[in-house]
PDB file of N, CA and C in Angstrom:
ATOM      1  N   UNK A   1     -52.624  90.645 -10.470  1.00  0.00           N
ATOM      2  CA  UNK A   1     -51.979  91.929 -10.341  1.00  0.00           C
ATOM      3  C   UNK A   1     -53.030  93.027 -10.200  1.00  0.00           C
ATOM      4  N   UNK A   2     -52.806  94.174  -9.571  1.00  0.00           N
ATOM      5  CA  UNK A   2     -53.645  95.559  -9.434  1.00  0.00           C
ATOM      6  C   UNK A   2     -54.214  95.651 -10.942  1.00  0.00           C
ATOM      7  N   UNK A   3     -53.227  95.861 -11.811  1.00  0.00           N
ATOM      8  CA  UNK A   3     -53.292  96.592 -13.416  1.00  0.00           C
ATOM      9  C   UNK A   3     -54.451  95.843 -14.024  1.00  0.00           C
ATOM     10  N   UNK A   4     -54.556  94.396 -13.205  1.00  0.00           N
ATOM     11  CA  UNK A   4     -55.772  93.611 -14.563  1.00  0.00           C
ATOM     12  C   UNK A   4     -56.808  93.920 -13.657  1.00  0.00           C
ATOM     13  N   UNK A   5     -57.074  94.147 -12.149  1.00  0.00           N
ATOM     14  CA  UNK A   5     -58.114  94.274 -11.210  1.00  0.00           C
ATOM     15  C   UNK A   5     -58.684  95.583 -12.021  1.00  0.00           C
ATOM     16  N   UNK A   6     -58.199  96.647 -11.818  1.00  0.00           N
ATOM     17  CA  UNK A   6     -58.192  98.281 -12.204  1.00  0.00           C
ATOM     18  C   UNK A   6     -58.833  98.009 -13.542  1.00  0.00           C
ATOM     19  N   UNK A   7     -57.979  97.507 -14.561  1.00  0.00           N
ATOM     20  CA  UNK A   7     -58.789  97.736 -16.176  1.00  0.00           C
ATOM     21  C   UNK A   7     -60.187  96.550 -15.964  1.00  0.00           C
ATOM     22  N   UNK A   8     -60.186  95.467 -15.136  1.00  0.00           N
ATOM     23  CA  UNK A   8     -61.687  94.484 -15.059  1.00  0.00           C
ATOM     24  C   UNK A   8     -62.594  95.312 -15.134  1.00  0.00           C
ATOM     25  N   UNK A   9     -62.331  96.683 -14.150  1.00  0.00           N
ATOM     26  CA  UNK A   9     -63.498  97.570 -13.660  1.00  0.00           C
ATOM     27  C   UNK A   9     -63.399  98.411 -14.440  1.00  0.00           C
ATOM     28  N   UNK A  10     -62.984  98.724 -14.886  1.00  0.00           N
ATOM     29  CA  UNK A  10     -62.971  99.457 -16.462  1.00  0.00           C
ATOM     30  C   UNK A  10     -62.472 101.119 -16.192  1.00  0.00           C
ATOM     31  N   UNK A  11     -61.377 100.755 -15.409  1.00  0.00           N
ATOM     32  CA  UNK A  11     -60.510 102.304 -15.071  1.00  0.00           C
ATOM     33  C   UNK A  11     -58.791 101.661 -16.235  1.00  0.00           C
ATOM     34  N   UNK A  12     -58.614 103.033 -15.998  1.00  0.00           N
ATOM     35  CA  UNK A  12     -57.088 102.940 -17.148  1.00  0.00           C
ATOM     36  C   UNK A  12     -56.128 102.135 -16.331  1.00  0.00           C
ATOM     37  N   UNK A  13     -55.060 101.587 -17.181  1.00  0.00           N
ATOM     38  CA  UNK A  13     -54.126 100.849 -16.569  1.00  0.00           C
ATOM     39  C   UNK A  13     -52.908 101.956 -16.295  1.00  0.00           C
ATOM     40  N   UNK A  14     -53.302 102.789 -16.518  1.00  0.00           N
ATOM     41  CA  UNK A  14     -51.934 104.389 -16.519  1.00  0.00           C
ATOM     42  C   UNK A  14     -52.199 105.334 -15.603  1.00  0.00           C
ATOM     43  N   UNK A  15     -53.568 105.730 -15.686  1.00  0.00           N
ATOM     44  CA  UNK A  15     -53.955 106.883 -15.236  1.00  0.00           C
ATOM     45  C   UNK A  15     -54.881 106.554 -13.806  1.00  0.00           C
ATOM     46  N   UNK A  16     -54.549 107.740 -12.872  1.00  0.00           N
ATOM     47  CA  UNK A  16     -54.973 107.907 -11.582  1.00  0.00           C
ATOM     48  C   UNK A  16     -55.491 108.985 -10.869  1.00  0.00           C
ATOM     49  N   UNK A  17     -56.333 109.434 -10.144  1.00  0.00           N
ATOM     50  CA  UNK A  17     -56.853 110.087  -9.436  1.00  0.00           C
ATOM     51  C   UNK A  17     -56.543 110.061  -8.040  1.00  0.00           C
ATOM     52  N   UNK A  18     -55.124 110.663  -7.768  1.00  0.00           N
ATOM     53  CA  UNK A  18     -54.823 110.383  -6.271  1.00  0.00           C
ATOM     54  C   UNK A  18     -54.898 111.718  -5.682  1.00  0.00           C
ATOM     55  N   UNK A  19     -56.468 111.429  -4.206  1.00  0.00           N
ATOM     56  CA  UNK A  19     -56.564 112.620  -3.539  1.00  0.00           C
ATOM     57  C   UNK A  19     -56.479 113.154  -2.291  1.00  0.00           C
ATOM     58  N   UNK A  20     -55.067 113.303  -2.539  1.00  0.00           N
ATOM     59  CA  UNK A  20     -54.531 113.846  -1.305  1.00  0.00           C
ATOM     60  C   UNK A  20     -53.412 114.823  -1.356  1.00  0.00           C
ATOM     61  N   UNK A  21     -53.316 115.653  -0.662  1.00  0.00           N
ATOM     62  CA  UNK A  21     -52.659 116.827  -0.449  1.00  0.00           C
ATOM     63  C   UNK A  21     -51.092 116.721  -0.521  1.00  0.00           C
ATOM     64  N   UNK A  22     -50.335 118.297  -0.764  1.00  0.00           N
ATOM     65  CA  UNK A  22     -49.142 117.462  -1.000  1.00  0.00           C
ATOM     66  C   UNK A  22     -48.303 117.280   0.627  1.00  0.00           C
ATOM     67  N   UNK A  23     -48.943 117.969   1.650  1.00  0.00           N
ATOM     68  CA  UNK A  23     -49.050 117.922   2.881  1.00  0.00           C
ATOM     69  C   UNK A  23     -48.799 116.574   3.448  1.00  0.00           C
ATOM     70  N   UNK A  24     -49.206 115.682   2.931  1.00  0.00           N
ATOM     71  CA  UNK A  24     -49.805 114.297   3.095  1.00  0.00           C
ATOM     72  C   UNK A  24     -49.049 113.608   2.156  1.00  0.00           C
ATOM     73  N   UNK A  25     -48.628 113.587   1.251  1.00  0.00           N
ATOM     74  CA  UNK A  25     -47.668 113.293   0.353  1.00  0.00           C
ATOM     75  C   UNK A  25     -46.310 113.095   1.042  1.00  0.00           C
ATOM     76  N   UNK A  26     -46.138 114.257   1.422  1.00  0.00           N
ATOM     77  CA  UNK A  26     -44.860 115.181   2.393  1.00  0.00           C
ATOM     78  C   UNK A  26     -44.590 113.679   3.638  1.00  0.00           C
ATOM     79  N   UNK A  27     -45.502 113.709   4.349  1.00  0.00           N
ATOM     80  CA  UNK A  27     -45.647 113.278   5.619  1.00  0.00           C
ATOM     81  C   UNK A  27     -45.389 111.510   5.252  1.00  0.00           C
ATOM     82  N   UNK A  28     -46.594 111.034   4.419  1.00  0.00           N
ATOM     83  CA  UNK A  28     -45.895 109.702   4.194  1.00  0.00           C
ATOM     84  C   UNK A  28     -44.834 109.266   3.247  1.00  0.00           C
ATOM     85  N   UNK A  29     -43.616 110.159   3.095  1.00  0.00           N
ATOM     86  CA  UNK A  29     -42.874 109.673   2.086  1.00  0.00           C
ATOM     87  C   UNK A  29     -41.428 110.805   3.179  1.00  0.00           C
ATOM     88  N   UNK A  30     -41.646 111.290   4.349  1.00  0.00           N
ATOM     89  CA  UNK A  30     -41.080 111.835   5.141  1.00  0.00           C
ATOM     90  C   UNK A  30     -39.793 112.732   4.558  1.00  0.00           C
ATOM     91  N   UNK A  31     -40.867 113.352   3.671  1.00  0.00           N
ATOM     92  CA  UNK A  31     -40.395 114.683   3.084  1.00  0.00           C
ATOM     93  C   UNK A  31     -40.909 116.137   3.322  1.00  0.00           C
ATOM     94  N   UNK A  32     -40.104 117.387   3.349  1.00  0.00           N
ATOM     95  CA  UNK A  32     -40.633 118.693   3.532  1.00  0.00           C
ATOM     96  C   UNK A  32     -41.943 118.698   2.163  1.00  0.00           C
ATOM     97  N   UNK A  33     -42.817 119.758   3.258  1.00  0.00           N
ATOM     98  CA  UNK A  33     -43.707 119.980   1.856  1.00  0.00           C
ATOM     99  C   UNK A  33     -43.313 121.042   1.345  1.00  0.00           C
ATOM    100  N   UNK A  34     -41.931 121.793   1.573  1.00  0.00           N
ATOM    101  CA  UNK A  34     -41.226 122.899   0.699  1.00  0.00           C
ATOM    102  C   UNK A  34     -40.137 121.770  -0.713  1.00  0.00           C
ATOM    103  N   UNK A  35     -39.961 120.367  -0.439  1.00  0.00           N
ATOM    104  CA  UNK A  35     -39.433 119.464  -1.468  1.00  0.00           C
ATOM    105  C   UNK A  35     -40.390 118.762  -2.395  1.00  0.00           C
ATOM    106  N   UNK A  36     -41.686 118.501  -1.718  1.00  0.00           N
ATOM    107  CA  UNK A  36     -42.846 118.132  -2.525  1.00  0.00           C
ATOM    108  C   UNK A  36     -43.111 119.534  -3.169  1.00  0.00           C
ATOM    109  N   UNK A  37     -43.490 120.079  -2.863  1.00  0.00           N
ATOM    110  CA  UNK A  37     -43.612 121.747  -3.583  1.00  0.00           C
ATOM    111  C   UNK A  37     -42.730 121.549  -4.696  1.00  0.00           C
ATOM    112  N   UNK A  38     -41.265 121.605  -4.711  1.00  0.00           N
ATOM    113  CA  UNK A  38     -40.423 121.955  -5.622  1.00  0.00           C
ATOM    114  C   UNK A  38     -40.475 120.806  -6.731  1.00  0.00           C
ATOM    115  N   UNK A  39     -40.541 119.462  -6.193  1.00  0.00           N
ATOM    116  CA  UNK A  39     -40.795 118.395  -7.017  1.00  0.00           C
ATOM    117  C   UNK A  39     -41.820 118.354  -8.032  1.00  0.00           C
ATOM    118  N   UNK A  40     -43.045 118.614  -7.505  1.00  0.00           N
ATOM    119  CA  UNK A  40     -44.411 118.515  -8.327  1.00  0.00           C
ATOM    120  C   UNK A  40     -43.872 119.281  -9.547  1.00  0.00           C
ATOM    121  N   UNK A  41     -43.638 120.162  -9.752  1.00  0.00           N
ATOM    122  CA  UNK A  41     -43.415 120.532 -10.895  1.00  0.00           C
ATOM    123  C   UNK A  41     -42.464 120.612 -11.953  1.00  0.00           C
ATOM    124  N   UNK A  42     -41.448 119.882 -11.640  1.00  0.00           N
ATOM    125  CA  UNK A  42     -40.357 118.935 -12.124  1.00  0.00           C
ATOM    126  C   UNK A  42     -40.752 118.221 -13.100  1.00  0.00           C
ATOM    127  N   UNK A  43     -41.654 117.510 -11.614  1.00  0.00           N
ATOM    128  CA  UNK A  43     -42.569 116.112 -12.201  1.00  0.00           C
ATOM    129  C   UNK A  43     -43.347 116.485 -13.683  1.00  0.00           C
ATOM    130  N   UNK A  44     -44.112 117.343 -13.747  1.00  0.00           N
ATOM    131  CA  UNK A  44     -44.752 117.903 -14.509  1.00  0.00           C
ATOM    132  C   UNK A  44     -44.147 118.276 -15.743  1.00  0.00           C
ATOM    133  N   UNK A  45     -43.360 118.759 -15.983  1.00  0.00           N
ATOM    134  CA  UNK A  45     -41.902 119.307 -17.315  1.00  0.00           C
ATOM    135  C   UNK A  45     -41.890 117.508 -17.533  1.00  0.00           C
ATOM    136  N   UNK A  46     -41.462 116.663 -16.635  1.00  0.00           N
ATOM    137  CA  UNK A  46     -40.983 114.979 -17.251  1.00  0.00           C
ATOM    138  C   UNK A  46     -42.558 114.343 -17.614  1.00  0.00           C
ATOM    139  N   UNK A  47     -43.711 115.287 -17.964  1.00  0.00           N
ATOM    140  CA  UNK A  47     -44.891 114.515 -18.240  1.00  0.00           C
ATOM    141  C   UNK A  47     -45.110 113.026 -17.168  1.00  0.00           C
ATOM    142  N   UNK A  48     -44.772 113.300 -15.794  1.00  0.00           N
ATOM    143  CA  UNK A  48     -44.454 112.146 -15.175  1.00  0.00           C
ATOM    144  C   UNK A  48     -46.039 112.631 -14.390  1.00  0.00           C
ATOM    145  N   UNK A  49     -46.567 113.386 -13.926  1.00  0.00           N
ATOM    146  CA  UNK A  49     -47.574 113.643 -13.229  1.00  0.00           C
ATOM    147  C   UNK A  49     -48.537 114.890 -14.271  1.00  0.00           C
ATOM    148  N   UNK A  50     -49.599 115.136 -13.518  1.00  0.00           N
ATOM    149  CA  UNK A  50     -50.656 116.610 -13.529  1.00  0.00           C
ATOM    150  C   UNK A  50     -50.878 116.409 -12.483  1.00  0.00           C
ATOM    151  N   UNK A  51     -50.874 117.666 -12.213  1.00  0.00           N
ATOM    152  CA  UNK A  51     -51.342 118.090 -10.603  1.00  0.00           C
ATOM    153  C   UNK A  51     -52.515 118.784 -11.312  1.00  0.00           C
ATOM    154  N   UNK A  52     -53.895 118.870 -10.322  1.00  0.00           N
ATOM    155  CA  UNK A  52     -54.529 119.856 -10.660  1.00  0.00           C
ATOM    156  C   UNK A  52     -54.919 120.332  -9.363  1.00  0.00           C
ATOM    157  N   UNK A  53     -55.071 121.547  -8.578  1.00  0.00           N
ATOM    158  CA  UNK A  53     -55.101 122.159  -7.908  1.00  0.00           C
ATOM    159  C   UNK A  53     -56.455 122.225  -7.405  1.00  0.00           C
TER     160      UNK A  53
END
């Protein structure tokens, strides 16, 4: 599985560093980036993400 590859190398089994825009977010998940906009911070109140800017 990914989760035992990821912790072998000694990164978290939870936590991620994904870097890409929400532009790009938008585009491969073939959503407005005015719905990614509104989402991200949803997300954020459900402790489900951090965005950091």
């Amino acid at each position: 599985m990914q989760v035992q590859r990821l912790m072998a190398r000694g990164y978290s089994a939870r936590d991620f560093h994904l870097r890409v825009s929400r532009a790009e977010i938008g585009r491969y998940l073939g959503m407005s980036l005015e719905t990614i906009s509104r989402t991200f911070p949803a997300f954020g109140l459900q402790r489900l993400l951090d965005v950091n800017e």
